[in-house]
PDB file of N, CA and C in Angstrom:
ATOM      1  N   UNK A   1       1.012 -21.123  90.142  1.00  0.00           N
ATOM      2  CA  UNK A   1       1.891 -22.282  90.162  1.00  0.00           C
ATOM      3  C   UNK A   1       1.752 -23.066  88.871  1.00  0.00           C
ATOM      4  N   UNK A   2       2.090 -24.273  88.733  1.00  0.00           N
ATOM      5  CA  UNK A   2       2.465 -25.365  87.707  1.00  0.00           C
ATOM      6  C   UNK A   2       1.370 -25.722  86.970  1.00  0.00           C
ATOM      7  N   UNK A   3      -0.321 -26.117  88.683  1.00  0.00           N
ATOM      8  CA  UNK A   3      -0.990 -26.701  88.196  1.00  0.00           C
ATOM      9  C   UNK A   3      -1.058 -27.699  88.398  1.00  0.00           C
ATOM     10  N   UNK A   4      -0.290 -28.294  88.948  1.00  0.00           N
ATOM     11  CA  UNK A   4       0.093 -29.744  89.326  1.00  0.00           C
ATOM     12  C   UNK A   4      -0.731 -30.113  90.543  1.00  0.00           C
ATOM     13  N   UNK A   5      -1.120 -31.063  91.473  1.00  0.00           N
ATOM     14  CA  UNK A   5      -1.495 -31.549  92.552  1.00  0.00           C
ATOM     15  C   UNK A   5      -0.328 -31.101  93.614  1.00  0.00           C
ATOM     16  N   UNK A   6      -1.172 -31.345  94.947  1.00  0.00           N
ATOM     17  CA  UNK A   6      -0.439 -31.402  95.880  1.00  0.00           C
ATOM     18  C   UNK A   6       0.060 -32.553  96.188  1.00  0.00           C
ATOM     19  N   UNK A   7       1.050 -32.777  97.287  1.00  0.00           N
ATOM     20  CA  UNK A   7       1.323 -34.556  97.531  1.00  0.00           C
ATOM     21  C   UNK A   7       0.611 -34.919  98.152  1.00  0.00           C
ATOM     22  N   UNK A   8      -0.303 -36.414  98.108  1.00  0.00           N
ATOM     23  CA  UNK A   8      -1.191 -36.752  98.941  1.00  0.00           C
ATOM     24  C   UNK A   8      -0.739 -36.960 100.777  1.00  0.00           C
ATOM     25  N   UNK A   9       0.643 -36.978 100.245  1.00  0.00           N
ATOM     26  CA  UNK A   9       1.141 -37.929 101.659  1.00  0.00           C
ATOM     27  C   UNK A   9       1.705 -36.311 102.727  1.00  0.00           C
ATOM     28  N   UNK A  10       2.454 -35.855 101.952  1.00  0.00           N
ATOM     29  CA  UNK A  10       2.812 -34.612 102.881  1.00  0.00           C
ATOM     30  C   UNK A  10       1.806 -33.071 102.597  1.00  0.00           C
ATOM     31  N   UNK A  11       1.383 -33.058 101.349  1.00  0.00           N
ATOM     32  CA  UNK A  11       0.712 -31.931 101.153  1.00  0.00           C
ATOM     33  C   UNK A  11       1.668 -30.549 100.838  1.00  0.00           C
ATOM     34  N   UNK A  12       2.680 -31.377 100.153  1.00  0.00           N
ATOM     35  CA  UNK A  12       3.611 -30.478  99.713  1.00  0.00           C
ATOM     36  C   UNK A  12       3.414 -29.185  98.206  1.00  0.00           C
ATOM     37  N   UNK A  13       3.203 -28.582  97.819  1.00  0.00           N
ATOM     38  CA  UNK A  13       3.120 -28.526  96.661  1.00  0.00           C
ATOM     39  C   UNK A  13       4.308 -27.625  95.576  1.00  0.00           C
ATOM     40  N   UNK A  14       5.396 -28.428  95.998  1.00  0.00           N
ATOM     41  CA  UNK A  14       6.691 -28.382  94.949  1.00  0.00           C
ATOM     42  C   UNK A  14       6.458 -29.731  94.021  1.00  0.00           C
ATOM     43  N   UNK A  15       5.269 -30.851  93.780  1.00  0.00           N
ATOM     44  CA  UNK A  15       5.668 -32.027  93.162  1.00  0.00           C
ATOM     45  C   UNK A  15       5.788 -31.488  91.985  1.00  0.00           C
ATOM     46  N   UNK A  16       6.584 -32.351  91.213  1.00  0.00           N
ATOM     47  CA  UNK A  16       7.229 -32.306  89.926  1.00  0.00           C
ATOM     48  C   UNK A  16       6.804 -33.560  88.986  1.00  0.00           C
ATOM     49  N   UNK A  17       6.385 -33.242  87.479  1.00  0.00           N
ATOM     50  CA  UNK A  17       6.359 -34.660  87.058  1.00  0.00           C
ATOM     51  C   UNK A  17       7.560 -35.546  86.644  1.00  0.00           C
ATOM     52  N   UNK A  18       7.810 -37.010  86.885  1.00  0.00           N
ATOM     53  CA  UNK A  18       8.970 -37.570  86.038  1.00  0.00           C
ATOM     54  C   UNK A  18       8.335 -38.467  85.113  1.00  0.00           C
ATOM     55  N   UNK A  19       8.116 -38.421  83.673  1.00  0.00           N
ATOM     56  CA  UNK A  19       7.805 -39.467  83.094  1.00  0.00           C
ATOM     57  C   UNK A  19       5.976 -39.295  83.737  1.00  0.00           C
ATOM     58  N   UNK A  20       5.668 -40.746  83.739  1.00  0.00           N
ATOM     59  CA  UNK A  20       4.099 -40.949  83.748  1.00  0.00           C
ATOM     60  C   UNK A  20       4.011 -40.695  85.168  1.00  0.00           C
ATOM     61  N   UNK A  21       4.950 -40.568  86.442  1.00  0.00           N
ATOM     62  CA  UNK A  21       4.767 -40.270  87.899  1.00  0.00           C
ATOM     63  C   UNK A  21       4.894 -38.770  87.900  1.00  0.00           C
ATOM     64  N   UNK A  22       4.089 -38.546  89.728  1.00  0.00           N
ATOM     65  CA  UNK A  22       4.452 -37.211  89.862  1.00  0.00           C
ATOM     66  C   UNK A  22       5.029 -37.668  91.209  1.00  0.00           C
ATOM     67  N   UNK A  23       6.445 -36.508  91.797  1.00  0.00           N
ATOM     68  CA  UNK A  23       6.906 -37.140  92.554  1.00  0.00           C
ATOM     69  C   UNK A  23       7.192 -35.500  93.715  1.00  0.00           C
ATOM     70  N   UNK A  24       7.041 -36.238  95.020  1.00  0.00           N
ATOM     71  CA  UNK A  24       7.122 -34.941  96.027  1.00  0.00           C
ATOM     72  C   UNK A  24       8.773 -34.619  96.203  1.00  0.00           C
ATOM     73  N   UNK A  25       9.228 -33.765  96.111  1.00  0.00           N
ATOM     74  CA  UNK A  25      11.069 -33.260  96.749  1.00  0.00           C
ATOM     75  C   UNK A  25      11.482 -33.431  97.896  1.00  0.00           C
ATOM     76  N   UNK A  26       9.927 -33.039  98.757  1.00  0.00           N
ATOM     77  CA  UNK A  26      10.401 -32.892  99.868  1.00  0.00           C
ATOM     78  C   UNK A  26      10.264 -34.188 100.864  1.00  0.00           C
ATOM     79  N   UNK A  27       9.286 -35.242 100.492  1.00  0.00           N
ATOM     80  CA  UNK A  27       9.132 -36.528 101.596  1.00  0.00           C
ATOM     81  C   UNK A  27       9.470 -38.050 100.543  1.00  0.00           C
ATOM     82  N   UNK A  28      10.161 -37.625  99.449  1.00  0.00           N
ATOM     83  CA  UNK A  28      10.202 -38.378  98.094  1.00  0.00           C
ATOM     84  C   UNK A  28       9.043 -39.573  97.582  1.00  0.00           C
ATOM     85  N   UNK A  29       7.651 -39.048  98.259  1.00  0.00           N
ATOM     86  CA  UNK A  29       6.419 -40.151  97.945  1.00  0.00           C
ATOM     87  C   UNK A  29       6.025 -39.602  96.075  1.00  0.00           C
ATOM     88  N   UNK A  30       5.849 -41.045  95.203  1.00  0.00           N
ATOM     89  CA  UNK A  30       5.721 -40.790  94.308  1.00  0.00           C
ATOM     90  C   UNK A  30       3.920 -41.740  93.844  1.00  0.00           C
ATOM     91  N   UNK A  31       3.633 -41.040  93.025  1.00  0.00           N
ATOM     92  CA  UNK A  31       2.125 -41.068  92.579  1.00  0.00           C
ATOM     93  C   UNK A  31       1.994 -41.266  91.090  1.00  0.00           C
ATOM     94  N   UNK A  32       0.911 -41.774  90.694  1.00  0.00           N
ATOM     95  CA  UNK A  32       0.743 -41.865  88.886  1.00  0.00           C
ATOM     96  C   UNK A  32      -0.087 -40.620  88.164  1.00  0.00           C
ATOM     97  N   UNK A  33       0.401 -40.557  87.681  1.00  0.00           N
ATOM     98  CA  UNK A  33      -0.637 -39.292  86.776  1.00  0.00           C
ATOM     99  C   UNK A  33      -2.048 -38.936  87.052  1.00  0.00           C
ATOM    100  N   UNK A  34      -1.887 -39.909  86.510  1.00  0.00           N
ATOM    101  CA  UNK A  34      -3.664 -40.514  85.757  1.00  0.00           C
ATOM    102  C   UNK A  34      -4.559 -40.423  86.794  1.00  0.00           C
ATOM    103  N   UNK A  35      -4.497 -40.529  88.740  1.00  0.00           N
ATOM    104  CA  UNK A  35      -4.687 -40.077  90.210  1.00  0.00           C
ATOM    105  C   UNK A  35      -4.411 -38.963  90.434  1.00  0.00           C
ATOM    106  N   UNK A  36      -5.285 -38.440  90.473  1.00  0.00           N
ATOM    107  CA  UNK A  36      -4.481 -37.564  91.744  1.00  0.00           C
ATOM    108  C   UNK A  36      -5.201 -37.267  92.732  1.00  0.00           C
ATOM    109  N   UNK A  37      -4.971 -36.602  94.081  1.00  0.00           N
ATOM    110  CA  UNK A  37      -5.570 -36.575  95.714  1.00  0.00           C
ATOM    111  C   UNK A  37      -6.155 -35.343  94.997  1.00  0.00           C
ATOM    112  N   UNK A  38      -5.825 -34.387  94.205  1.00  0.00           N
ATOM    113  CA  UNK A  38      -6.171 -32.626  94.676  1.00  0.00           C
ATOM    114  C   UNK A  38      -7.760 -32.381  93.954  1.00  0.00           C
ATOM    115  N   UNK A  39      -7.693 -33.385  92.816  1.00  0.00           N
ATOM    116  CA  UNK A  39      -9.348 -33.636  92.476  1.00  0.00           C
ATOM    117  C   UNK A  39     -10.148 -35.078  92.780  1.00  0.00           C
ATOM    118  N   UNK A  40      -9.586 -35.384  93.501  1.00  0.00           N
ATOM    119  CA  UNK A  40     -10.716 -36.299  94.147  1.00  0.00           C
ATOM    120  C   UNK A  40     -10.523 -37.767  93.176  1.00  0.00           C
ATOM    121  N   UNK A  41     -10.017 -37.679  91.950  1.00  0.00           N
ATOM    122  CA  UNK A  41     -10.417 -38.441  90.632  1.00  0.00           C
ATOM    123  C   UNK A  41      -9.632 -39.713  90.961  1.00  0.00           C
ATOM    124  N   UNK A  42     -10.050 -40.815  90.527  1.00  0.00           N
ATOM    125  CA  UNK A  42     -10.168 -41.959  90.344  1.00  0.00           C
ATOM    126  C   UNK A  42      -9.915 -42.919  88.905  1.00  0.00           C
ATOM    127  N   UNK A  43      -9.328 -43.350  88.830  1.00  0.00           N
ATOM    128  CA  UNK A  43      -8.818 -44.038  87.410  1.00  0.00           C
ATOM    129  C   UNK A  43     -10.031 -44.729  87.389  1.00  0.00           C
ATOM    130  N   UNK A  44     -10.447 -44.987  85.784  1.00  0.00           N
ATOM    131  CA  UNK A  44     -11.820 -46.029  85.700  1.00  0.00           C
ATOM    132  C   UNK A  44     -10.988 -47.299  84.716  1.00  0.00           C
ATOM    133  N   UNK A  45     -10.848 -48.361  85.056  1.00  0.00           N
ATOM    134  CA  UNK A  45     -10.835 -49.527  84.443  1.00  0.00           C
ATOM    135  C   UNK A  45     -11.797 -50.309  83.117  1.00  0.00           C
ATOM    136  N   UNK A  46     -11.282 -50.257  82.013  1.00  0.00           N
ATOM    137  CA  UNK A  46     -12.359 -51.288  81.296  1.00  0.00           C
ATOM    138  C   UNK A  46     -11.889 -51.818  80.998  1.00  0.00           C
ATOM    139  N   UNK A  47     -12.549 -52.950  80.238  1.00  0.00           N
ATOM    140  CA  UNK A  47     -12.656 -53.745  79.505  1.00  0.00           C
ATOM    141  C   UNK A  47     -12.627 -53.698  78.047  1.00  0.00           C
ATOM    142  N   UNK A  48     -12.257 -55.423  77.619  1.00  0.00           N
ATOM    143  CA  UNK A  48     -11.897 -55.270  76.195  1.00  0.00           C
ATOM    144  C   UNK A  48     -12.550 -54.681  75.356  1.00  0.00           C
ATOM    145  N   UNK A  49     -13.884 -54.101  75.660  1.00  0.00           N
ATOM    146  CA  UNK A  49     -15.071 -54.202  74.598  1.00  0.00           C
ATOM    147  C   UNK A  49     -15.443 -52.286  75.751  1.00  0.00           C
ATOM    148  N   UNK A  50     -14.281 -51.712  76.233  1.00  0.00           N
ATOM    149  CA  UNK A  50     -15.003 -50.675  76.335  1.00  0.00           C
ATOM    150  C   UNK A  50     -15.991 -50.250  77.807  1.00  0.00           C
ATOM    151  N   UNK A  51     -16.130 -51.476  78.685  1.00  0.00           N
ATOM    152  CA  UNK A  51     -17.354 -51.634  79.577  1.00  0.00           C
ATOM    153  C   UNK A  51     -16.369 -51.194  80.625  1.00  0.00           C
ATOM    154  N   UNK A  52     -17.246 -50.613  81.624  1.00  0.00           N
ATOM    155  CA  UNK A  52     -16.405 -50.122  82.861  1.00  0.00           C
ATOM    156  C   UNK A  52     -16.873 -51.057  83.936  1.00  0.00           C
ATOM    157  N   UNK A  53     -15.740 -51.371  84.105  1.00  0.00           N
ATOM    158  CA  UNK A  53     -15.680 -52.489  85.493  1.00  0.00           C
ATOM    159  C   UNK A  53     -15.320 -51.680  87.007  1.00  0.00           C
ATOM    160  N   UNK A  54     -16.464 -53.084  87.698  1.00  0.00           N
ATOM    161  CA  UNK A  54     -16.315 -52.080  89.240  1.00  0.00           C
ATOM    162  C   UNK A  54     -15.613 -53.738  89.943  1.00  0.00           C
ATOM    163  N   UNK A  55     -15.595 -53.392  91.384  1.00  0.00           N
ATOM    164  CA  UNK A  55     -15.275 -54.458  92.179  1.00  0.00           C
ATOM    165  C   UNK A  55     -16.243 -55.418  92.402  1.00  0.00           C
ATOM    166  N   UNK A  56     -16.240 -56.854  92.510  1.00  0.00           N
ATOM    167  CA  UNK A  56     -17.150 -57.302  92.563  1.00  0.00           C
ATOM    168  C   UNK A  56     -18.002 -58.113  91.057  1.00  0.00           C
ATOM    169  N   UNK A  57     -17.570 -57.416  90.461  1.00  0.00           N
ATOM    170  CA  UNK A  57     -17.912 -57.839  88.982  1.00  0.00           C
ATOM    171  C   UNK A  57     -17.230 -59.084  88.599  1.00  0.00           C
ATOM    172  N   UNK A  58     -18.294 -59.969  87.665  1.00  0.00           N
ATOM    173  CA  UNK A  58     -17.734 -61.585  86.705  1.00  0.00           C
ATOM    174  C   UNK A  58     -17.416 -60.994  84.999  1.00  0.00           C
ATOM    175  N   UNK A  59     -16.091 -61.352  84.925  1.00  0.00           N
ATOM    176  CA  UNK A  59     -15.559 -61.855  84.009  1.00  0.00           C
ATOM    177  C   UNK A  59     -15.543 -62.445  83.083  1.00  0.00           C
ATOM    178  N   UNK A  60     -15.159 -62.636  81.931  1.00  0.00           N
ATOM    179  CA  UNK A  60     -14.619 -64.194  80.917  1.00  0.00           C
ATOM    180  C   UNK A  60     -13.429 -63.320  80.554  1.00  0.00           C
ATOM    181  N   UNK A  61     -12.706 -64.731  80.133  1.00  0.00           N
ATOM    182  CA  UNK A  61     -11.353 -64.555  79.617  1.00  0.00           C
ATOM    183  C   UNK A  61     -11.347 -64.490  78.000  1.00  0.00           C
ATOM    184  N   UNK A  62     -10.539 -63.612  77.597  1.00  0.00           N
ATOM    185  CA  UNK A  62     -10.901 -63.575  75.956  1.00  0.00           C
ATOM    186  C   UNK A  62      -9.669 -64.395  75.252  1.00  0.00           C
ATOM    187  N   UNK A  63      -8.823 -64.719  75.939  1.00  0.00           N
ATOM    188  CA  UNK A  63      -7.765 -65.205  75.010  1.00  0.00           C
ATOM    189  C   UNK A  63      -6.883 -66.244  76.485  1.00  0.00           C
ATOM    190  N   UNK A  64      -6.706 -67.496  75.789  1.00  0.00           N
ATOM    191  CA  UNK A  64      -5.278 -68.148  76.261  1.00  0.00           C
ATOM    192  C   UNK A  64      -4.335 -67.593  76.814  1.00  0.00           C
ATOM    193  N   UNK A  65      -4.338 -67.439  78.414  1.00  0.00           N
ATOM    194  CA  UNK A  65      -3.217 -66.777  79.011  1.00  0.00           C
ATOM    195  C   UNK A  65      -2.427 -67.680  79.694  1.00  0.00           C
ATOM    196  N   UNK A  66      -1.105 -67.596  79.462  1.00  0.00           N
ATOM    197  CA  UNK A  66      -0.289 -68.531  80.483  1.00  0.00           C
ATOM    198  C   UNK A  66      -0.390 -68.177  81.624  1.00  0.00           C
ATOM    199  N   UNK A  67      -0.078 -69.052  82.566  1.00  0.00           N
ATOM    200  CA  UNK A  67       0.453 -68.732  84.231  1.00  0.00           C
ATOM    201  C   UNK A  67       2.486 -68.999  83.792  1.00  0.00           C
ATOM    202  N   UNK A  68       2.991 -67.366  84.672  1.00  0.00           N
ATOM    203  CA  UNK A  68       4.177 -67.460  84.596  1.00  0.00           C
ATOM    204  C   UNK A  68       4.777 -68.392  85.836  1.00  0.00           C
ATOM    205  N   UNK A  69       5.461 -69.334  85.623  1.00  0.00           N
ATOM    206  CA  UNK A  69       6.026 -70.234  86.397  1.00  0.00           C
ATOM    207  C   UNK A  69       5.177 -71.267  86.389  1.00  0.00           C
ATOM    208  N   UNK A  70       4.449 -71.744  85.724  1.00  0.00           N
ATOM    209  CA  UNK A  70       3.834 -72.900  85.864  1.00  0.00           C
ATOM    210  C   UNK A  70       3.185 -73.265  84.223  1.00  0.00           C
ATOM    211  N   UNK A  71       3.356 -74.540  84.092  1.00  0.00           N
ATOM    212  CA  UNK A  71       2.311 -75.112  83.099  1.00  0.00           C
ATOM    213  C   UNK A  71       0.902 -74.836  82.915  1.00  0.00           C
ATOM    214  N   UNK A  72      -0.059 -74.353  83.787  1.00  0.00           N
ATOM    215  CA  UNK A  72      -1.219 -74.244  83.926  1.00  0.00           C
ATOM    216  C   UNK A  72      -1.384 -72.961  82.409  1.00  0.00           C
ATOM    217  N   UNK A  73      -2.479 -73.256  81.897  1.00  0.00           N
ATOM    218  CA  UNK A  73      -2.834 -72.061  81.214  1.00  0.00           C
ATOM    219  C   UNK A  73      -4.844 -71.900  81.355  1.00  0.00           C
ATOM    220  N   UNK A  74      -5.069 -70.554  81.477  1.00  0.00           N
ATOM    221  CA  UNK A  74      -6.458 -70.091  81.677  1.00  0.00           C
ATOM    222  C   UNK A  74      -6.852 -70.047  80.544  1.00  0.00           C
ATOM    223  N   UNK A  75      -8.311 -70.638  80.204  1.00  0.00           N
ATOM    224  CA  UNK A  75      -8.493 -71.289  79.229  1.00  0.00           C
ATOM    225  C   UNK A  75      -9.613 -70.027  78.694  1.00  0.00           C
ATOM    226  N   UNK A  76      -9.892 -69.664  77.463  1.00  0.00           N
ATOM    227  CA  UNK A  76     -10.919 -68.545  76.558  1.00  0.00           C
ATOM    228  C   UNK A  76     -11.975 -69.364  77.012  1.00  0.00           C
ATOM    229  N   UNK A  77     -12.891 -68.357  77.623  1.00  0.00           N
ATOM    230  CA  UNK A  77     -13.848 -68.468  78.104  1.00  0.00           C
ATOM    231  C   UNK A  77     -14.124 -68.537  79.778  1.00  0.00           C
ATOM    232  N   UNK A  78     -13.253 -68.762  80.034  1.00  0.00           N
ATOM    233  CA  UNK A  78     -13.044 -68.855  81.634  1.00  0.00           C
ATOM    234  C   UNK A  78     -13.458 -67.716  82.724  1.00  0.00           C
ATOM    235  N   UNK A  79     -14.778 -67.932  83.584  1.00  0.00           N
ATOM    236  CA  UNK A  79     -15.666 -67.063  84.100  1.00  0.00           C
ATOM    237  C   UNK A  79     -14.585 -67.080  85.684  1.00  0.00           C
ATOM    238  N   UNK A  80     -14.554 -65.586  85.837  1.00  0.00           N
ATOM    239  CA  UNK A  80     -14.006 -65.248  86.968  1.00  0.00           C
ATOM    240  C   UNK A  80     -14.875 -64.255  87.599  1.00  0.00           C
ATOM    241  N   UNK A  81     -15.038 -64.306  88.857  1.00  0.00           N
ATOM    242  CA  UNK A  81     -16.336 -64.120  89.771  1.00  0.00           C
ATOM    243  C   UNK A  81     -15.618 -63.315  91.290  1.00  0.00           C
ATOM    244  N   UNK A  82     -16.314 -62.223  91.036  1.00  0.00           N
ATOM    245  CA  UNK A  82     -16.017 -61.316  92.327  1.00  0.00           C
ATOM    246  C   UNK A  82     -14.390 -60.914  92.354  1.00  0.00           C
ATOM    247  N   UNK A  83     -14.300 -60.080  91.320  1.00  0.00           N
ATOM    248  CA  UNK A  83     -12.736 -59.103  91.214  1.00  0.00           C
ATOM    249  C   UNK A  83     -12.771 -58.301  91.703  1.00  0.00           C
ATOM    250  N   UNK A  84     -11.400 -57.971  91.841  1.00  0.00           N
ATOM    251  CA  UNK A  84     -11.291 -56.621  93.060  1.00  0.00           C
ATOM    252  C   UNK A  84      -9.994 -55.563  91.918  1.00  0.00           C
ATOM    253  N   UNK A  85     -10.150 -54.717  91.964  1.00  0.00           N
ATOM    254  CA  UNK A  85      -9.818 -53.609  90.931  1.00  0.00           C
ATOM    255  C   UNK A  85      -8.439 -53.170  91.722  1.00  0.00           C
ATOM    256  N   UNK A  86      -7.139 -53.078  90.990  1.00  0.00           N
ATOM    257  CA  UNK A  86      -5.995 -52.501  92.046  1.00  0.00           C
ATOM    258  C   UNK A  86      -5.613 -52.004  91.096  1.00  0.00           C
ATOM    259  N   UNK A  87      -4.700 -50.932  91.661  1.00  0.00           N
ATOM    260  CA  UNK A  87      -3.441 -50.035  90.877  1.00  0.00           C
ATOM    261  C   UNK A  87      -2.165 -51.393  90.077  1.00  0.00           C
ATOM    262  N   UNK A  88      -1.609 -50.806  89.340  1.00  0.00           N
ATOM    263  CA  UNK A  88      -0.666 -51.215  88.269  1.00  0.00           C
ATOM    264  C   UNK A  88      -0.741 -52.001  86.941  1.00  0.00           C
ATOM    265  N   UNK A  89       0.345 -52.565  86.233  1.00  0.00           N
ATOM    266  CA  UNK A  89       0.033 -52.802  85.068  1.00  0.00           C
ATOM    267  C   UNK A  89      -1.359 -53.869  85.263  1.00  0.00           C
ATOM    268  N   UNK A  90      -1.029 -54.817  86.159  1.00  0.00           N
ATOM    269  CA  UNK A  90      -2.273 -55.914  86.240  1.00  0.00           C
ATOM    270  C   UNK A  90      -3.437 -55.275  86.922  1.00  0.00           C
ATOM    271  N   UNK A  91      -4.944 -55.006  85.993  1.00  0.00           N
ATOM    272  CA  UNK A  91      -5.257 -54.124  86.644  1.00  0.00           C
ATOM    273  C   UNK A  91      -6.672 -55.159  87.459  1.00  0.00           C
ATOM    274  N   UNK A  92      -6.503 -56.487  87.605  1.00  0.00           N
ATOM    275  CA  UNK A  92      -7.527 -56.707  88.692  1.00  0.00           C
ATOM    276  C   UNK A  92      -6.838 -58.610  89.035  1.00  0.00           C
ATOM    277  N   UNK A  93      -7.239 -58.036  89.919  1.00  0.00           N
ATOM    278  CA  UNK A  93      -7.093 -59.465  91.295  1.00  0.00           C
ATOM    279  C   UNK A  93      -8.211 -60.480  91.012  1.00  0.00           C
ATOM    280  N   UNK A  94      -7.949 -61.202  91.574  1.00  0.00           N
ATOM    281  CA  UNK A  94      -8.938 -62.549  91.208  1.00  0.00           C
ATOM    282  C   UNK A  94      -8.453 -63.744  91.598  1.00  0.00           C
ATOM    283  N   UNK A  95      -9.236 -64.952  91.956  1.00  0.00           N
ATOM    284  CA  UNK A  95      -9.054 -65.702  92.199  1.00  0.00           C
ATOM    285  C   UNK A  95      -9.439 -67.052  91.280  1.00  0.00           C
ATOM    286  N   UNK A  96      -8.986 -67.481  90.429  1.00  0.00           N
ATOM    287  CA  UNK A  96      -9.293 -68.515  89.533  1.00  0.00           C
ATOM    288  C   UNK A  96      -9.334 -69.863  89.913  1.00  0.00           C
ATOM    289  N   UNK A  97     -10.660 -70.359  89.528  1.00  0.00           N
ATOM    290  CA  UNK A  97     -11.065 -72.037  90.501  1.00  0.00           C
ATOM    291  C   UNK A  97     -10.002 -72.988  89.319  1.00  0.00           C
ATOM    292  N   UNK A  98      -9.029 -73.310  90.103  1.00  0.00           N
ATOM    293  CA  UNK A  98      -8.279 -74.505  90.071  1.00  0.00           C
ATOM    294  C   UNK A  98      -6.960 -74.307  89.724  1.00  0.00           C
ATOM    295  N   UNK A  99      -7.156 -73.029  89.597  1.00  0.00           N
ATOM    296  CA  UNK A  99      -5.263 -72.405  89.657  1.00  0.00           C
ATOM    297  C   UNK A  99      -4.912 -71.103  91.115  1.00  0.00           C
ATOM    298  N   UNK A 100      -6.049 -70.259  91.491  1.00  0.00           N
ATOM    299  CA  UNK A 100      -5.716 -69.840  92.868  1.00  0.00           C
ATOM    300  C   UNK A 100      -5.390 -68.405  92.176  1.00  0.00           C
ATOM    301  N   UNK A 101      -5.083 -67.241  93.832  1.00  0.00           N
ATOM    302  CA  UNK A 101      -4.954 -66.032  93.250  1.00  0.00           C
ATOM    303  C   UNK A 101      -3.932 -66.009  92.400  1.00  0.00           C
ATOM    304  N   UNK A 102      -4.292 -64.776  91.060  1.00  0.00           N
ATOM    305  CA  UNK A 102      -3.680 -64.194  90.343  1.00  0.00           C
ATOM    306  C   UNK A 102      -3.814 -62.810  89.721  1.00  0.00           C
ATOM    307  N   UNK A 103      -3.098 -62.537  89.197  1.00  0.00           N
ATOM    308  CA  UNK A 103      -3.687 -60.955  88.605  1.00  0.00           C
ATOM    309  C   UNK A 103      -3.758 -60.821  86.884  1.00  0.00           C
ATOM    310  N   UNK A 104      -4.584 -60.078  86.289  1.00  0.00           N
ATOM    311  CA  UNK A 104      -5.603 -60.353  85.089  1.00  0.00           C
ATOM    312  C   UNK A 104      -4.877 -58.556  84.666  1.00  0.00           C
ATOM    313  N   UNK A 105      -4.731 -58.415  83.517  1.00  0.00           N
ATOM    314  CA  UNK A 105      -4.930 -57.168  82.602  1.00  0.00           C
ATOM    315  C   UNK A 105      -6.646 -57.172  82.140  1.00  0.00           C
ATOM    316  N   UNK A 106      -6.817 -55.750  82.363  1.00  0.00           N
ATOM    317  CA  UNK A 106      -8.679 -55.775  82.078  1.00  0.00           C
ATOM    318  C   UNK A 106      -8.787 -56.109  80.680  1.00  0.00           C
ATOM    319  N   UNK A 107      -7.410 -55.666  79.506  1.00  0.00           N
ATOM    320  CA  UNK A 107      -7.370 -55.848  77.939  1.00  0.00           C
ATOM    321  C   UNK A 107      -7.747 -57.599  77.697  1.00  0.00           C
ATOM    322  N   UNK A 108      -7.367 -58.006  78.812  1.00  0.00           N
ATOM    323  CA  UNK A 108      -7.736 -59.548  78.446  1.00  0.00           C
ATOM    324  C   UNK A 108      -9.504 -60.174  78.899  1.00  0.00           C
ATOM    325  N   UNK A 109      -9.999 -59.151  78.980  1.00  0.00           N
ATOM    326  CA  UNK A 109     -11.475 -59.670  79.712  1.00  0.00           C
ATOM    327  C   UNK A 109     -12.707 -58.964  79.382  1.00  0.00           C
ATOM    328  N   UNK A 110     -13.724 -59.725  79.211  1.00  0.00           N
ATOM    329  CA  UNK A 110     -14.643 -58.503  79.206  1.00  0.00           C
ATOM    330  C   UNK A 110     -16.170 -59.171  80.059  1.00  0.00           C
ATOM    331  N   UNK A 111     -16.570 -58.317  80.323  1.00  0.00           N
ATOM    332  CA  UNK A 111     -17.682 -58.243  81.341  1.00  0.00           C
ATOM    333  C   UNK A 111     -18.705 -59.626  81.015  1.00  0.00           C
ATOM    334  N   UNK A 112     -19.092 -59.984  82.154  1.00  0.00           N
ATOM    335  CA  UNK A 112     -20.126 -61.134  81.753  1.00  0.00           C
ATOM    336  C   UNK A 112     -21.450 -60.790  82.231  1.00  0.00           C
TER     337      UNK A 112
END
């Protein structure tokens, strides 16, 4: 075959890649590359400086980030405490004391 993974969701193995997804024909569930179910593998997240971040891990902020829809901006230096690691462009969750949940690019942070 292709070489490709199977689909995690049906266990199909006609998936096809489009672009950076791989996508099933037959139950149309689509997946990212960089994952896949058929080796077990796991995307690893770092940081600005290279460091691999897990869940649970503190933060600082390396640069002046706005909040979209609001005046508030997160200030360089700003320690964020107990992140949780998710899929997409924003790659971790967090909760910031005095602005509330938001989501962080890891390029903007590095390990404390």
């Amino acid at each position: 075959m292709s070489g490709l993974p199977k689909c995690p969701q049906c266990g199909s193995e006609y998936a096809y890649e489009d672009g950076t997804m791989l996508v099933c024909p037959e139950c149309a569930h689509e997946w990212p590359k960089d994952r896949t179910a058929a080796t077990g593998e796991t995307r690893v997240v770092r940081d600005s400086n290279g460091n691999v971040l897990a869940d649970g891990d503190t933060v600082s902020v390396i640069k002046d980030l706005k909040v979209k829809g609001s005046s508030l901006v997160v200030k360089v230096g700003t320690r964020v405490k107990n992140i949780r690691l998710v899929e997409g462009d924003h790659d971790i969750d967090c909760k910031i004391e005095g602005i509330g949940a938001m989501q962080l690019k890891s390029a903007f942070v590095k390990k404390a």
